[in-house]
Protein backbone atom coordinates (compact mmCIF):
# COMPACT_ATOMS: atom_id res chain seq x y z
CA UNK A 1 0.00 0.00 0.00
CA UNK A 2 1.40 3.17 -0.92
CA UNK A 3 1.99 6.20 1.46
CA UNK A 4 -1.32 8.19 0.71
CA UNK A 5 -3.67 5.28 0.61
CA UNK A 6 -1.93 4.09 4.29
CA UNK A 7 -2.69 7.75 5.13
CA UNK A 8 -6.43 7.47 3.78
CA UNK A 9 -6.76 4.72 5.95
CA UNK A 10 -5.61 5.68 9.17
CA UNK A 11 -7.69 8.69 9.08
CA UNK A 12 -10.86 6.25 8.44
CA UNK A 13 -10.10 4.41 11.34
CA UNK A 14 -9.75 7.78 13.35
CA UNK A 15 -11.93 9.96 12.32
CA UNK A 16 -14.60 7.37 10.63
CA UNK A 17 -17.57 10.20 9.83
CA UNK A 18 -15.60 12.82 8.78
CA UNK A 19 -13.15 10.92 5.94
CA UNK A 20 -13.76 10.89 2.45
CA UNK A 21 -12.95 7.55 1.99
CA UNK A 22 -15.27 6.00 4.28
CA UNK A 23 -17.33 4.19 2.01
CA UNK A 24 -14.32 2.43 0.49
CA UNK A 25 -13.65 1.25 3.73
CA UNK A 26 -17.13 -0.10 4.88
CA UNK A 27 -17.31 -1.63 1.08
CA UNK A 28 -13.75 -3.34 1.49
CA UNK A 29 -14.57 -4.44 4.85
CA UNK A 30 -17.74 -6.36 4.38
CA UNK A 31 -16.08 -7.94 0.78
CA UNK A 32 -13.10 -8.88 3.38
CA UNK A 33 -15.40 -10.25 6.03
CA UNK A 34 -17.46 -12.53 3.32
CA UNK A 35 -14.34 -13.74 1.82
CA UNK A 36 -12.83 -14.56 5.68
CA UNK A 37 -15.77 -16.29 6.04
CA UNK A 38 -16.05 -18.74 3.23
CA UNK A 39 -14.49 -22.03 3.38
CA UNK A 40 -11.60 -21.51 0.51
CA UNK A 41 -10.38 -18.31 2.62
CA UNK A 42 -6.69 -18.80 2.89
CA UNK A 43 -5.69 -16.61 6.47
CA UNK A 44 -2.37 -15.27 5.01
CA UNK A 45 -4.61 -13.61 1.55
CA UNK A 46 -7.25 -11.74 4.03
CA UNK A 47 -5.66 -8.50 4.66
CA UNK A 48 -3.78 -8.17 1.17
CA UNK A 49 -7.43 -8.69 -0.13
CA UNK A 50 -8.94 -5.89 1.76
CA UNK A 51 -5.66 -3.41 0.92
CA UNK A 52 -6.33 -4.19 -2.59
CA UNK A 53 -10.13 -3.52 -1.90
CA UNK A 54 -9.57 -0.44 -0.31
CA UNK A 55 -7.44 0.91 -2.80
CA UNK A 56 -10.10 0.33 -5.54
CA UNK A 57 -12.94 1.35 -4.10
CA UNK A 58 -10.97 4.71 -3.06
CA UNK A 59 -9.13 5.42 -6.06
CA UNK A 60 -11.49 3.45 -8.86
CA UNK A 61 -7.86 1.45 -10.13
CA UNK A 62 -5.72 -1.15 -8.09
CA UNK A 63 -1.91 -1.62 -8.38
């Protein structure tokens, strides 16, 4: 994750209704906590799955 999407984030945990990117995070959370759920969910591909969420739904492109 690059420096201003780490940045993006933090400031959605701290300051959750005042962030711009707070959607992103409630939309990469719940695609996170479906996948971490199902029974093919490997433990080690859960939070590079919501990084790469995040990013997307933030930015509209993933790296």
């Amino acid at each position: 994750m690059n420096e201003k999407m780490a940045l993006a984030l933090v400031k959605v945990l701290k300051q959750p209704h005042e962030a711009e990117n707070g959607e992103a995070f409630e939309r990469a959370f719940e695609l996170t906590k479906t996948y971490a759920g199902s029974a093919s969910a490997q433990a080690s591909a859960i939070p590079v799955l919501f990084e790469k969420l995040f990013e997307l739904f933030a930015t509209g492109y993933s790296q």
